[in-house]
PDB file of N, CA and C in Angstrom:
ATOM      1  N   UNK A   1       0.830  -1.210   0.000  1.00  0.00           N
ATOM      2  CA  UNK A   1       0.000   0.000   0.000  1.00  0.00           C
ATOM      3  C   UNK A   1       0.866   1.262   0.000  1.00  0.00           C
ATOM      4  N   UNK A   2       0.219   1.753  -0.931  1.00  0.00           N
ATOM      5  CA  UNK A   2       0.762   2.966  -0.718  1.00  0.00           C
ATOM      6  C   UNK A   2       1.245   4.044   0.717  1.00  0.00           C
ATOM      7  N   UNK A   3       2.327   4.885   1.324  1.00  0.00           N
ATOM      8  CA  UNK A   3       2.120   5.687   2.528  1.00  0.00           C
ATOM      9  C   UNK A   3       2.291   6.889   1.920  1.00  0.00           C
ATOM     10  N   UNK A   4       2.020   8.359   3.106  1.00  0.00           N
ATOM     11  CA  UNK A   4       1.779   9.132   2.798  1.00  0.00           C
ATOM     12  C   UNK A   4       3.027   9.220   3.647  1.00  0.00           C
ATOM     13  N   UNK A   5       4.117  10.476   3.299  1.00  0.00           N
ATOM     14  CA  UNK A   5       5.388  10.768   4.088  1.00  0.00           C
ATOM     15  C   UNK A   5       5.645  12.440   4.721  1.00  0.00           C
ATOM     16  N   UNK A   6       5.569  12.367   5.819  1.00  0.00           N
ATOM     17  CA  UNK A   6       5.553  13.620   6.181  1.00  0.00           C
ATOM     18  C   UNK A   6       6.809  14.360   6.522  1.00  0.00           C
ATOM     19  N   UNK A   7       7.046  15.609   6.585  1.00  0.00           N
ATOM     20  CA  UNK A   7       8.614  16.284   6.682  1.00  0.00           C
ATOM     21  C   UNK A   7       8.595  16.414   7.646  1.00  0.00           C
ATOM     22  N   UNK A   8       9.832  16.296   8.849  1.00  0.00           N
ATOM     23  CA  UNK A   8       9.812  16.570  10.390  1.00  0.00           C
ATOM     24  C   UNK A   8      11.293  16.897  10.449  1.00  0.00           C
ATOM     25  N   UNK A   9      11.445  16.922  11.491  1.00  0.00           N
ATOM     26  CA  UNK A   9      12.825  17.684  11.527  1.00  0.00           C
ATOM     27  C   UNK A   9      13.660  16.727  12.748  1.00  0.00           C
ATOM     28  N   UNK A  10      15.157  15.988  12.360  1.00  0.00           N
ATOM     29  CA  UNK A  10      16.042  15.164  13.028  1.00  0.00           C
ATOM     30  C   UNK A  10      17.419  15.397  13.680  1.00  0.00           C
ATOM     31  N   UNK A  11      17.298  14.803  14.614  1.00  0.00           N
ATOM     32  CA  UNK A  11      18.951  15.132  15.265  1.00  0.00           C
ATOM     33  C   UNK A  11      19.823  13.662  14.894  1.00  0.00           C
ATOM     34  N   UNK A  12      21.007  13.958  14.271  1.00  0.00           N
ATOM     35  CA  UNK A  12      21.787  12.830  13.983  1.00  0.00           C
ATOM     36  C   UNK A  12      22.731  12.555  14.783  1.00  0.00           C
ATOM     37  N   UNK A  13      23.408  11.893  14.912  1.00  0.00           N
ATOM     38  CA  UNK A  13      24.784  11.603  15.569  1.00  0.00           C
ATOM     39  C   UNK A  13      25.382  10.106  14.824  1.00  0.00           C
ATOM     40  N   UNK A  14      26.683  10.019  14.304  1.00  0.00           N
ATOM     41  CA  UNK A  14      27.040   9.296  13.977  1.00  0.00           C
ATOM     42  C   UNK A  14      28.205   8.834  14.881  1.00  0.00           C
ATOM     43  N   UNK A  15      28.289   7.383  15.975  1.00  0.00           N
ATOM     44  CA  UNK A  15      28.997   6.960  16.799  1.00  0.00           C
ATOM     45  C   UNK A  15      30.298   6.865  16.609  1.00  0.00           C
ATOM     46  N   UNK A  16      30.496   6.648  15.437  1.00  0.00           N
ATOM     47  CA  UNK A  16      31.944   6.070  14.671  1.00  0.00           C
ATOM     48  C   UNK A  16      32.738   7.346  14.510  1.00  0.00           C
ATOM     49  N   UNK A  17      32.332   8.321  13.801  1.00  0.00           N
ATOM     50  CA  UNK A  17      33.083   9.469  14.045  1.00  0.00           C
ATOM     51  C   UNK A  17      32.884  10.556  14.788  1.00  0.00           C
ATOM     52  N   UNK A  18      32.104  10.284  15.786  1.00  0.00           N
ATOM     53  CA  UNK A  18      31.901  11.503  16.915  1.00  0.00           C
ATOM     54  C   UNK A  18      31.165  12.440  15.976  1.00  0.00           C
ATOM     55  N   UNK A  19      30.292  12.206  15.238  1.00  0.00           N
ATOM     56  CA  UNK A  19      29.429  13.860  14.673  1.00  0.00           C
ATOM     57  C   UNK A  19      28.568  13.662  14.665  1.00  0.00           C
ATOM     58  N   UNK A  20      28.246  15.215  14.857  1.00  0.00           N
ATOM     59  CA  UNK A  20      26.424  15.069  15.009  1.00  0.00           C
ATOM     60  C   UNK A  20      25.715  16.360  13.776  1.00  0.00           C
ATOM     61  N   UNK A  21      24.815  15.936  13.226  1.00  0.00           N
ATOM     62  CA  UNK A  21      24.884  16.883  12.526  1.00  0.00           C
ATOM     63  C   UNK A  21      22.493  16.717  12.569  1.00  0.00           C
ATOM     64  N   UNK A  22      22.184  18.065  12.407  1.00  0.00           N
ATOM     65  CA  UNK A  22      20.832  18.090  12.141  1.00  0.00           C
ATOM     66  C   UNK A  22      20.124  18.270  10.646  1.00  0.00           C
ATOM     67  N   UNK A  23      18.975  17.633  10.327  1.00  0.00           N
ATOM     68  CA  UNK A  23      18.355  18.077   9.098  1.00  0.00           C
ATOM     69  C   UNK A  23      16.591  18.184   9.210  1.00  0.00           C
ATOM     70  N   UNK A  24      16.350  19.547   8.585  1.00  0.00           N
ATOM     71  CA  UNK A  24      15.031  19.226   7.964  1.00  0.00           C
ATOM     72  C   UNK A  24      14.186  18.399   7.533  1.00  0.00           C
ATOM     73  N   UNK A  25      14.992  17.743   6.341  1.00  0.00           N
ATOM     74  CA  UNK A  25      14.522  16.546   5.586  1.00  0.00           C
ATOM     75  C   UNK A  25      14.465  14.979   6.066  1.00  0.00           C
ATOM     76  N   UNK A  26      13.586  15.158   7.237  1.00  0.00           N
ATOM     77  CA  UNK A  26      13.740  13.532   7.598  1.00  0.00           C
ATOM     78  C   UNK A  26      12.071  13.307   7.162  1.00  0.00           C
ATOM     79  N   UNK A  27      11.891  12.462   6.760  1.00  0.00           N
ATOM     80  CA  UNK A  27      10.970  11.891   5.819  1.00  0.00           C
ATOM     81  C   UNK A  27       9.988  10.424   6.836  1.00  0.00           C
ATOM     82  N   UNK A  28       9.155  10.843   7.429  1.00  0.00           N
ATOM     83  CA  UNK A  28       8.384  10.221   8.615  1.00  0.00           C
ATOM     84  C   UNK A  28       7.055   9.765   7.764  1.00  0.00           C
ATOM     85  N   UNK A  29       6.352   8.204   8.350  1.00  0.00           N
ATOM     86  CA  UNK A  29       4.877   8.001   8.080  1.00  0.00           C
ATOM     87  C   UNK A  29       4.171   8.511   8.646  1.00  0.00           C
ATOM     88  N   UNK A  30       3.313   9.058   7.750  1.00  0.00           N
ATOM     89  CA  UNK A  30       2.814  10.293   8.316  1.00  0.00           C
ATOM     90  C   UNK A  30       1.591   9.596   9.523  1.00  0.00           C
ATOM     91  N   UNK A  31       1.135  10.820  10.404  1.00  0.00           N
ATOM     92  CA  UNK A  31       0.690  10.414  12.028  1.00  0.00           C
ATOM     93  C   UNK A  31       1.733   9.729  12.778  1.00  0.00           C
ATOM     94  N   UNK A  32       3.217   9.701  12.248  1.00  0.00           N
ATOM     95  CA  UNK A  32       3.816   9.033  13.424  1.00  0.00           C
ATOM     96  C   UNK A  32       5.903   9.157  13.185  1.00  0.00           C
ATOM     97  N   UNK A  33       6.312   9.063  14.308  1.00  0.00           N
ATOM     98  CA  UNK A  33       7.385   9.184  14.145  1.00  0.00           C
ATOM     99  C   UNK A  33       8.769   7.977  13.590  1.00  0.00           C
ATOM    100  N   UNK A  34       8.091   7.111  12.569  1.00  0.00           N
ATOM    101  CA  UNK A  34       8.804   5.901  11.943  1.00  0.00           C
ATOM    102  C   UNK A  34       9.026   7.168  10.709  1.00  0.00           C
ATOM    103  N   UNK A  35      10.734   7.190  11.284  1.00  0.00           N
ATOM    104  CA  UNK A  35      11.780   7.619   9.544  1.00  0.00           C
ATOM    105  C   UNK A  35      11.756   6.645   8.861  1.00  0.00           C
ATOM    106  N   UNK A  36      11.652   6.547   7.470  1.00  0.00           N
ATOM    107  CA  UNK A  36      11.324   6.495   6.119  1.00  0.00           C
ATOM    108  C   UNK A  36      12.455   5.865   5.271  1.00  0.00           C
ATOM    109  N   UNK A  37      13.476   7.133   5.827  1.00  0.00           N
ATOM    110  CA  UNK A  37      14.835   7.255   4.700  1.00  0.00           C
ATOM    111  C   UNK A  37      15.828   7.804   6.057  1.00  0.00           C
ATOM    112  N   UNK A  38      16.866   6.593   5.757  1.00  0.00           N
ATOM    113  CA  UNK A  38      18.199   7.543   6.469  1.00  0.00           C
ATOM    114  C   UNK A  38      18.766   8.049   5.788  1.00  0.00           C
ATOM    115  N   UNK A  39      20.101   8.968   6.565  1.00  0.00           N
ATOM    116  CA  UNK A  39      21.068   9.967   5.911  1.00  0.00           C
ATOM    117  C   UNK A  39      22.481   8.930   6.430  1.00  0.00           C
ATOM    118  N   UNK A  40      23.419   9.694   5.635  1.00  0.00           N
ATOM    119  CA  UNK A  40      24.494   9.206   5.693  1.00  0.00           C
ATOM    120  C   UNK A  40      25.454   9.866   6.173  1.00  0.00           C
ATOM    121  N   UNK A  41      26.639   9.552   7.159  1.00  0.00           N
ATOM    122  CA  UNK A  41      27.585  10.283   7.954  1.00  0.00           C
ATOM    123  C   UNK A  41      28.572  10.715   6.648  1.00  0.00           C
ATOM    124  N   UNK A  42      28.899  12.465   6.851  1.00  0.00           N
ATOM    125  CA  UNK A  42      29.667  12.855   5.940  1.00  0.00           C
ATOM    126  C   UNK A  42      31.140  12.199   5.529  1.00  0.00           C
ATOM    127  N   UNK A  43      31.341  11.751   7.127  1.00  0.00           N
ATOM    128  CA  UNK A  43      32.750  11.086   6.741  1.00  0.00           C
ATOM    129  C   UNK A  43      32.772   9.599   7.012  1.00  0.00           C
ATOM    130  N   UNK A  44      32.247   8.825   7.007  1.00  0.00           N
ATOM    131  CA  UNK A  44      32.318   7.238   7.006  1.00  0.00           C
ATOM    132  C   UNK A  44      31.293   6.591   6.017  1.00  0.00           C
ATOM    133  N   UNK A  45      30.406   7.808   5.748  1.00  0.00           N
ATOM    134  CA  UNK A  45      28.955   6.983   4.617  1.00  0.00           C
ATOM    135  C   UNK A  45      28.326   5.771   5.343  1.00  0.00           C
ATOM    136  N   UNK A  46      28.318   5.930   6.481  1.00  0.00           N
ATOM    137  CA  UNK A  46      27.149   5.091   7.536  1.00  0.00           C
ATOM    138  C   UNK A  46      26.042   5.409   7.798  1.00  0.00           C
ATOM    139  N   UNK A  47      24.945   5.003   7.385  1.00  0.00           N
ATOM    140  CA  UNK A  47      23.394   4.823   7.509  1.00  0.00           C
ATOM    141  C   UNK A  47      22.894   4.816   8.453  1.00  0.00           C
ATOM    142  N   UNK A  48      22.429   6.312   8.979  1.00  0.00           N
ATOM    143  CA  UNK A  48      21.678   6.621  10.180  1.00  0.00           C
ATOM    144  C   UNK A  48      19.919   6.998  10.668  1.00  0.00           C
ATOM    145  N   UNK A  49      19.056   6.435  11.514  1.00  0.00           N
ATOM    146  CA  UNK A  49      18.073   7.076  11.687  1.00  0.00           C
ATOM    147  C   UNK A  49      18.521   7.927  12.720  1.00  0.00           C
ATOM    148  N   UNK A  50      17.799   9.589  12.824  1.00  0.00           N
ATOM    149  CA  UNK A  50      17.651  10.369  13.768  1.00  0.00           C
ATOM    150  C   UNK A  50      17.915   9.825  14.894  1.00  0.00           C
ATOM    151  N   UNK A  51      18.527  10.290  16.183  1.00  0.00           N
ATOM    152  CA  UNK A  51      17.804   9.844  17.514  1.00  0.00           C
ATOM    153  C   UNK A  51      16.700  10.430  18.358  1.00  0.00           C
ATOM    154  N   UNK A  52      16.233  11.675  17.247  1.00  0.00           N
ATOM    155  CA  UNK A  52      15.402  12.294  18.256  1.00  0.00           C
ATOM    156  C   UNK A  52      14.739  12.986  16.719  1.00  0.00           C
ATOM    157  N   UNK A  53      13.481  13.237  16.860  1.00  0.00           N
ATOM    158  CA  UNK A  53      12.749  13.810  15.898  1.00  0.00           C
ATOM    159  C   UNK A  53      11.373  14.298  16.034  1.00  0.00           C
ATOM    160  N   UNK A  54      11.375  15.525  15.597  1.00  0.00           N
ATOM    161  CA  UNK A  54      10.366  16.408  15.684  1.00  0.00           C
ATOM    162  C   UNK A  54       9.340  17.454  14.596  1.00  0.00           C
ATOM    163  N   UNK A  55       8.630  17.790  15.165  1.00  0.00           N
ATOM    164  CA  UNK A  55       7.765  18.263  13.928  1.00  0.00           C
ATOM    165  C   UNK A  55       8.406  19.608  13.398  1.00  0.00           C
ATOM    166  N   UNK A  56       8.279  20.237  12.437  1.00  0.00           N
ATOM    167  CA  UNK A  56       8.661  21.265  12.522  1.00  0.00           C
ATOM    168  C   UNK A  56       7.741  22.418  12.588  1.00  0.00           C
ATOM    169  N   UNK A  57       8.255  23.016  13.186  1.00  0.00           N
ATOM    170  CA  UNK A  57       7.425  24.185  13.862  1.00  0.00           C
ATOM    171  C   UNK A  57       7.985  25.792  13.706  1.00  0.00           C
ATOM    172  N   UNK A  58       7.003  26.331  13.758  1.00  0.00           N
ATOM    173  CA  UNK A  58       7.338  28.286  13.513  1.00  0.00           C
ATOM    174  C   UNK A  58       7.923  28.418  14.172  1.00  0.00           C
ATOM    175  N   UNK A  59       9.155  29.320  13.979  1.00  0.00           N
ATOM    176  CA  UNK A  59       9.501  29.993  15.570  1.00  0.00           C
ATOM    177  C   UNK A  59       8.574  31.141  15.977  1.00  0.00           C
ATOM    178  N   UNK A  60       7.595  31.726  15.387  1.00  0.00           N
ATOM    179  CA  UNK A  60       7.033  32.701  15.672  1.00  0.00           C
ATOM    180  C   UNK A  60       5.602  32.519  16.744  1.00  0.00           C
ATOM    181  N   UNK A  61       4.569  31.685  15.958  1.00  0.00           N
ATOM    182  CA  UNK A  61       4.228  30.802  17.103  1.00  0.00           C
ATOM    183  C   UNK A  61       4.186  29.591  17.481  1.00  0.00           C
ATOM    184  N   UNK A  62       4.864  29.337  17.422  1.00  0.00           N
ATOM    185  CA  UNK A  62       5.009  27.590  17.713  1.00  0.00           C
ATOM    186  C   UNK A  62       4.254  26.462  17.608  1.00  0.00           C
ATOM    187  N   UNK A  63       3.706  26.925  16.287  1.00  0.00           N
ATOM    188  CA  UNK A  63       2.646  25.984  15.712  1.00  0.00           C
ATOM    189  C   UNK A  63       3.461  25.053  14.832  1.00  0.00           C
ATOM    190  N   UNK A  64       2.968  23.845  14.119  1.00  0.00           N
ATOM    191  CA  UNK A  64       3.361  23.036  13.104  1.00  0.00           C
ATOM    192  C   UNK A  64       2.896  23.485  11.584  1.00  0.00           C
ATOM    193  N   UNK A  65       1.225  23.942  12.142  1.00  0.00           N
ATOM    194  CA  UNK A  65       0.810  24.353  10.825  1.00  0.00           C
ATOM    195  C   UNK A  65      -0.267  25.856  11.067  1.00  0.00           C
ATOM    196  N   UNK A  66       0.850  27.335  10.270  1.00  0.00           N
ATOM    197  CA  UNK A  66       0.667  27.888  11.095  1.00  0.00           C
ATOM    198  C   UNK A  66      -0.504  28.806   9.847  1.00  0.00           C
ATOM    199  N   UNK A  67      -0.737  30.087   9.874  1.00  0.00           N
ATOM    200  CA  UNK A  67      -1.127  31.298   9.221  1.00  0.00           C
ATOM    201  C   UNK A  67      -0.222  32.162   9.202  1.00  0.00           C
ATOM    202  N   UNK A  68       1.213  32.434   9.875  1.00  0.00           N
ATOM    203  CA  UNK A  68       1.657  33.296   9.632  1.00  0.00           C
ATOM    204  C   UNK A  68       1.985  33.961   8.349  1.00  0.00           C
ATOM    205  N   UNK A  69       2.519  35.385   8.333  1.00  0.00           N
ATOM    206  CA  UNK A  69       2.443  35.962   6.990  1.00  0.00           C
ATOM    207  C   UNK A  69       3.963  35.529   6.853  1.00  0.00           C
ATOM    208  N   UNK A  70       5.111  35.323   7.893  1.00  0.00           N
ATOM    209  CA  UNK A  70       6.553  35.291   7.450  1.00  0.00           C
ATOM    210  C   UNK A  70       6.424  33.645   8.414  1.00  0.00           C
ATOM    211  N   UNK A  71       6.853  33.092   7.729  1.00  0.00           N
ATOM    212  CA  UNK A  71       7.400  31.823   8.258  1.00  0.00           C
ATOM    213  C   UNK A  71       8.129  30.919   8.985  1.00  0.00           C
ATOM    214  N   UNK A  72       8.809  31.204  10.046  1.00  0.00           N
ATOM    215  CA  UNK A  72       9.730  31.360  10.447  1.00  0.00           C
ATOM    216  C   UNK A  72       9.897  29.952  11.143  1.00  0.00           C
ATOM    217  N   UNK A  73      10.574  29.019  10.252  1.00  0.00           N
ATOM    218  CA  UNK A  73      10.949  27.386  10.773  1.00  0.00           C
ATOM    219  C   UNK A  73      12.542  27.917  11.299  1.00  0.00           C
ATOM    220  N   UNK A  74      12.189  26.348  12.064  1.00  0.00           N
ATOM    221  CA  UNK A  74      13.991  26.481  12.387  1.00  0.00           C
ATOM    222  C   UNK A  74      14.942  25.388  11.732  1.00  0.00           C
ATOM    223  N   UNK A  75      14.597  26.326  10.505  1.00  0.00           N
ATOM    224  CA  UNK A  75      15.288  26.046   9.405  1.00  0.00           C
ATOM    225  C   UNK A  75      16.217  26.845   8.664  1.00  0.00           C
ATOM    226  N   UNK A  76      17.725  26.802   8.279  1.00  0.00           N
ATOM    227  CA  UNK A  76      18.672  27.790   7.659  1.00  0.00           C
ATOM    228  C   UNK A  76      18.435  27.604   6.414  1.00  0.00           C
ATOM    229  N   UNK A  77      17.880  28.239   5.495  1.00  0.00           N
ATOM    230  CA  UNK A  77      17.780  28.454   3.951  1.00  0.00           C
ATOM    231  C   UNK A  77      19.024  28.390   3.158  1.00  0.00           C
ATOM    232  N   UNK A  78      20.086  28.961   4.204  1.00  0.00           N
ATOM    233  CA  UNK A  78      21.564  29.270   3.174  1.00  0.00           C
ATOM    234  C   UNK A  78      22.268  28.042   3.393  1.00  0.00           C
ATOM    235  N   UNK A  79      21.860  27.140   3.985  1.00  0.00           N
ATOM    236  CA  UNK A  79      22.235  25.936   4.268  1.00  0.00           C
ATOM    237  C   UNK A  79      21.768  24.414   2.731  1.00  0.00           C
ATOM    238  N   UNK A  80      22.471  24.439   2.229  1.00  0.00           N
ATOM    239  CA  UNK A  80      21.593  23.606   1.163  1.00  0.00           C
ATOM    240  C   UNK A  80      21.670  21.793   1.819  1.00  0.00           C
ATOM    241  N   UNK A  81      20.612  21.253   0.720  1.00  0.00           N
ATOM    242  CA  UNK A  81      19.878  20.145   1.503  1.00  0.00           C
ATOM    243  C   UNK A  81      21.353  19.250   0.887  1.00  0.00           C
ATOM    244  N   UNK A  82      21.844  18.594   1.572  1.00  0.00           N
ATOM    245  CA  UNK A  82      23.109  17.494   0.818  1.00  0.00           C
ATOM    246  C   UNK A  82      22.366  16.249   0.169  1.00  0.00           C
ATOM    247  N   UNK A  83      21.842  16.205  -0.876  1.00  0.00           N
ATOM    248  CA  UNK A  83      21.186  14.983  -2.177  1.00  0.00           C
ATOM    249  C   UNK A  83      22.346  14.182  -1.549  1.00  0.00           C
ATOM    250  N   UNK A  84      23.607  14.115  -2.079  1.00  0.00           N
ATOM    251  CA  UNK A  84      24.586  12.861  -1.516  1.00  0.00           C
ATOM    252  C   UNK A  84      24.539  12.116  -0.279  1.00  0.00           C
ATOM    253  N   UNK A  85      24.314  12.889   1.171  1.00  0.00           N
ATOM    254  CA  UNK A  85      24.111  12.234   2.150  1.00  0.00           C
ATOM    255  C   UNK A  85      22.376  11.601   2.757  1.00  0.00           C
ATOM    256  N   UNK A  86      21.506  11.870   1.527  1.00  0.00           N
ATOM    257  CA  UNK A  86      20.242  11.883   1.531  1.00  0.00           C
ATOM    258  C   UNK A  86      19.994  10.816   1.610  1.00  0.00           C
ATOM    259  N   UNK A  87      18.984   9.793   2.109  1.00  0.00           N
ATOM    260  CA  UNK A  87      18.759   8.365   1.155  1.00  0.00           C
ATOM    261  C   UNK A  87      17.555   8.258   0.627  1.00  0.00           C
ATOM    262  N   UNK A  88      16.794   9.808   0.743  1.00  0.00           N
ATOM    263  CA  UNK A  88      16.103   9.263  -0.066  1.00  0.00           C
ATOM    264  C   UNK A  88      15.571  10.028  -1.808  1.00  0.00           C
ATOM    265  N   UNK A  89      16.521  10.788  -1.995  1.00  0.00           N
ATOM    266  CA  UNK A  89      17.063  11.989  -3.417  1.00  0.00           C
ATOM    267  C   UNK A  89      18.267  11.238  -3.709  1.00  0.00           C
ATOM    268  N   UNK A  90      19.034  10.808  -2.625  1.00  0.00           N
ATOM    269  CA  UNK A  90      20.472  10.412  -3.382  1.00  0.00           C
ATOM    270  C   UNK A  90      20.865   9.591  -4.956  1.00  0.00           C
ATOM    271  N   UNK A  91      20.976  10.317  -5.661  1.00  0.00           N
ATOM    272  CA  UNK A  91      21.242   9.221  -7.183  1.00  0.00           C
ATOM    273  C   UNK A  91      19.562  10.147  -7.662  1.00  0.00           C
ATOM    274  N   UNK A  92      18.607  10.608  -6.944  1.00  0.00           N
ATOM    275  CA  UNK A  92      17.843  11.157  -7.836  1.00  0.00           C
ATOM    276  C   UNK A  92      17.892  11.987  -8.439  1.00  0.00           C
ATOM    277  N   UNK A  93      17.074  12.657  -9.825  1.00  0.00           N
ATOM    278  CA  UNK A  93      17.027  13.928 -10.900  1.00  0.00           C
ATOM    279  C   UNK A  93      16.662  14.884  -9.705  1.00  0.00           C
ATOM    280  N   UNK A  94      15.919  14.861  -8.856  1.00  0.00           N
ATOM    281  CA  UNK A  94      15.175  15.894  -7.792  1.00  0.00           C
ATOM    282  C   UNK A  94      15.844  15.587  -6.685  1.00  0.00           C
ATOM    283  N   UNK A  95      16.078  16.572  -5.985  1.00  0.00           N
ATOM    284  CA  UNK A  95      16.058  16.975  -4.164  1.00  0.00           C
ATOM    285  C   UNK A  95      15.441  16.938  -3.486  1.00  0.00           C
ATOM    286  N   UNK A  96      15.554  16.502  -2.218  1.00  0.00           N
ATOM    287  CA  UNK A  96      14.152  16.709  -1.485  1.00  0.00           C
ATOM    288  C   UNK A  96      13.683  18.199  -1.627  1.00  0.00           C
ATOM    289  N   UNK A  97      14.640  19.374  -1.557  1.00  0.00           N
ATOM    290  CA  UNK A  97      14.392  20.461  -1.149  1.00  0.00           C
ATOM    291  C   UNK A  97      13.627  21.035  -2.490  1.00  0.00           C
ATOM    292  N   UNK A  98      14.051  20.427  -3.715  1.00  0.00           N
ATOM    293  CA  UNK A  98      13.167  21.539  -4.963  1.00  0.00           C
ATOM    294  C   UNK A  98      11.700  20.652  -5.805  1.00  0.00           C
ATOM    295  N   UNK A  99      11.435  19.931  -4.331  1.00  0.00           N
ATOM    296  CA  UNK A  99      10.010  19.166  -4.943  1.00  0.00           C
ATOM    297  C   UNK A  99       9.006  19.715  -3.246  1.00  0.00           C
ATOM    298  N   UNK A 100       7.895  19.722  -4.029  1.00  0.00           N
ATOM    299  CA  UNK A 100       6.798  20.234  -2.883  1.00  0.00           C
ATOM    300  C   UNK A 100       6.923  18.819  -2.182  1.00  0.00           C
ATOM    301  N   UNK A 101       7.294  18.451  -1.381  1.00  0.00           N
ATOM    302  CA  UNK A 101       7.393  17.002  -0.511  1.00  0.00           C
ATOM    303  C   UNK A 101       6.257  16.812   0.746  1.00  0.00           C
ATOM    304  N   UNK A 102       6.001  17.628   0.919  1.00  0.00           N
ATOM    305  CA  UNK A 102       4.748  17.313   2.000  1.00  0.00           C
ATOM    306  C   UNK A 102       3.894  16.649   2.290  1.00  0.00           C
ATOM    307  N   UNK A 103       3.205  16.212   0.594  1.00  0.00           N
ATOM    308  CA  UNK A 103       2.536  14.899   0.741  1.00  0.00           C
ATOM    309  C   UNK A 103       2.996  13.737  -0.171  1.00  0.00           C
ATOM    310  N   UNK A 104       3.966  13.680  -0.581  1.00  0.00           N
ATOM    311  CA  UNK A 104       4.988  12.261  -1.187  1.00  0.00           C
ATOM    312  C   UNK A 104       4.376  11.050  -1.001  1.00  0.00           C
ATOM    313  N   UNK A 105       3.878  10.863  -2.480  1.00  0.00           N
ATOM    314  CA  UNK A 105       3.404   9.353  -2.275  1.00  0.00           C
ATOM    315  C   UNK A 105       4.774   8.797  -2.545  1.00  0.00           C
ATOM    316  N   UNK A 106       5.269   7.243  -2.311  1.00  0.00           N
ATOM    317  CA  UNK A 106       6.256   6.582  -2.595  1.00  0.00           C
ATOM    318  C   UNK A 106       5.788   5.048  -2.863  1.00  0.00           C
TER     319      UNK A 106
END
């Protein structure tokens, strides 16, 4: 059957080389917190789920899904999405970041 995949936001840590790194793009069934797709440690290419993951939310009011007129995730824009450490864009024509992904059938 088809799932529906929702965007939430993950904390990584990779054991092997001491790093921890966060992303936007963690890719959850939607109503629940089962990741989808892992990412990969920049320097060993080891296959990680989040250890901690959350919805993403405004900083303005701390909603998930808000009305505001400015948007304000806690998310860095100048930060681009890494397709290579992705698993689930990696080797794809698209990014997670330049496809409307919100409701991703797969």
């Amino acid at each position: 059957p088809f799932q529906f995949l929702e965007q939430k936001y993950g904390y990584y840590h990779c054991k092997d080389c001491n790093i921890r790194w966060e992303s936007a793009y963690v890719w959850c069934v939607q109503g629940t917190n089962k990741v989808y797709f892992k990412q990969f440690c920049r320097t060993c290419q080891k296959s990680y789920n989040p250890y901690r993951v959350e919805a993403i939310t405004c900083q303005s009011c701390k909603q998930t899904r808000c009305s505001c007129s400015i948007k304000l995730r806690h998310i860095d824009p100048k930060r681009p999405h890494r397709q290579d450490l992705c698993g689930r864009c990696k080797g794809k024509r698209l990014s997670c970041d330049s496809t409307f992904s919100f409701k991703y059938i797969i």
